[in-house]
Protein backbone atom coordinates (compact mmCIF):
# COMPACT_ATOMS: atom_id res chain seq x y z
CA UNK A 1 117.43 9.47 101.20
CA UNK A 2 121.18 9.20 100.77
CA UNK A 3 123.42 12.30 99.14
CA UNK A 4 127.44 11.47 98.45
CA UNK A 5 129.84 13.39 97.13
CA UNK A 6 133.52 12.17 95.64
CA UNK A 7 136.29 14.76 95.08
CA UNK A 8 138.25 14.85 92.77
CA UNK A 9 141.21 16.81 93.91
CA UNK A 10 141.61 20.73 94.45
CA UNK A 11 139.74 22.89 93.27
CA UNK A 12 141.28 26.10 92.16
CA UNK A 13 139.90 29.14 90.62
CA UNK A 14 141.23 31.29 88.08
CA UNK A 15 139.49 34.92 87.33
CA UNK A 16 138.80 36.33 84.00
CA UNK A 17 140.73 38.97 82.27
CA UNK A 18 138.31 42.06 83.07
CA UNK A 19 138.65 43.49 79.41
CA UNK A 20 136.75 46.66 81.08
CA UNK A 21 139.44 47.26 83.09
CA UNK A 22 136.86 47.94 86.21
CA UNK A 23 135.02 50.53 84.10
CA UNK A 24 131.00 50.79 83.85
CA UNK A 25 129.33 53.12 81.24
CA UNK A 26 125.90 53.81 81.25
CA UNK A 27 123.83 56.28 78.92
CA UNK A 28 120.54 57.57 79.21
CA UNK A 29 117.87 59.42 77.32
CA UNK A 30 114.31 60.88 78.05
CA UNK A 31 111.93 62.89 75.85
CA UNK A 32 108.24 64.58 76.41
CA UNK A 33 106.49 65.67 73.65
CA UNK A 34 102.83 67.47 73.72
CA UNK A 35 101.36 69.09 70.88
CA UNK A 36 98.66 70.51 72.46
CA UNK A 37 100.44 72.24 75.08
CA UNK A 38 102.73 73.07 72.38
CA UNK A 39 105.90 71.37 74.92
CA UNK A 40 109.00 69.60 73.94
CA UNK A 41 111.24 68.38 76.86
CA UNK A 42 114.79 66.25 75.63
CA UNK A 43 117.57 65.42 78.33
CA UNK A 44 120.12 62.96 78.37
CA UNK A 45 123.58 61.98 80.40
CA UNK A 46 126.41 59.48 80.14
CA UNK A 47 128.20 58.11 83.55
CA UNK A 48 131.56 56.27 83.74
CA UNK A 49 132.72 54.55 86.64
CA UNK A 50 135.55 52.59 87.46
CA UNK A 51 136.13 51.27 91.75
CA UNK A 52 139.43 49.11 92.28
CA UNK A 53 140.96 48.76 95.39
CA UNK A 54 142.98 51.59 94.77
CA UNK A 55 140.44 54.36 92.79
CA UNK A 56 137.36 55.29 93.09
CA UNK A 57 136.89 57.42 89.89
CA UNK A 58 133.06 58.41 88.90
CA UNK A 59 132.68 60.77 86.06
CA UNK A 60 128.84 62.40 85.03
CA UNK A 61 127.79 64.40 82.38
CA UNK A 62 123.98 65.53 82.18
CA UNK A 63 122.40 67.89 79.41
CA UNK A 64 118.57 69.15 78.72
CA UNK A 65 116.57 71.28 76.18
CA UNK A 66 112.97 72.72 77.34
CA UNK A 67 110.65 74.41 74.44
CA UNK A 68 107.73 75.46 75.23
CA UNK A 69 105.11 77.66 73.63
CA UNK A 70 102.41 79.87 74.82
CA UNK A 71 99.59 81.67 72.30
CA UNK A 72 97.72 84.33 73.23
CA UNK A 73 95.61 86.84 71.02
CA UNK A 74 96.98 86.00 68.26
CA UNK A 75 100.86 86.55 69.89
CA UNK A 76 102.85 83.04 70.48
CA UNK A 77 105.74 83.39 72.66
CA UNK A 78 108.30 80.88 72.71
CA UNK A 79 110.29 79.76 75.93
CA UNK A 80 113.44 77.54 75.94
CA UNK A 81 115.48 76.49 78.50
CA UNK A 82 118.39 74.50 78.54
CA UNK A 83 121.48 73.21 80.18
CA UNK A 84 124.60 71.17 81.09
CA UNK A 85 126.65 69.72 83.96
CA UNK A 86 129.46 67.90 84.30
CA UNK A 87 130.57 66.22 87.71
CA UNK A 88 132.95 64.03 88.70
CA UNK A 89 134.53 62.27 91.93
CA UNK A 90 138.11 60.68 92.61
CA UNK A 91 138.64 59.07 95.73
CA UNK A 92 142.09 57.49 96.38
CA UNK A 93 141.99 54.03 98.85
CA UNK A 94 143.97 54.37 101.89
CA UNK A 95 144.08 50.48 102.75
CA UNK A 96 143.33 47.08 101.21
CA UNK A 97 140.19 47.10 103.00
């Protein structure tokens, strides 16, 4: 078995524009639903992030709705819960690394 390999000069690499700009979204979403136990359950949250050598910036927002519903003799009693937060972190490098 024989392997070659002819170059053809100097390779040179040029990066992408990052049209981003170094940021990552993401976005979630997750439900529960149960008629019989008479139960609804709804929460969702977005994220941003963005790392450069310079920043470290990470930004969270997180929100949720609880129902739920109890009968007894005759009385139903409704329960609902629900709530926010909002976080975030900035971290400024102190080098190149």
């Amino acid at each position: 078995m024989s392997i070659s390999y002819e170059s053809h000069g100097k390779i040179t690499y040029a990066p992408k524009k990052d049209k981003w700009e170094h940021w990552v979204f993401e976005v979630g979403l997750n439900t529960y639903l149960s008629r019989e136990q008479k139960h609804l359950y709804i929460s969702g949250d977005a994220q941003a992030e963005r790392v450069t050598s310079d920043w470290k910036i990470n930004i969270n927002y997180y929100r949720n709705y609880d129902r739920r519903s109890y009968t007894q003799d005759d009385t139903t009693n409704t329960y609902i819960l629900s709530g926010q937060w909002f976080s975030g972190t900035l971290v400024k490098g102190l080098s190149d690394h």
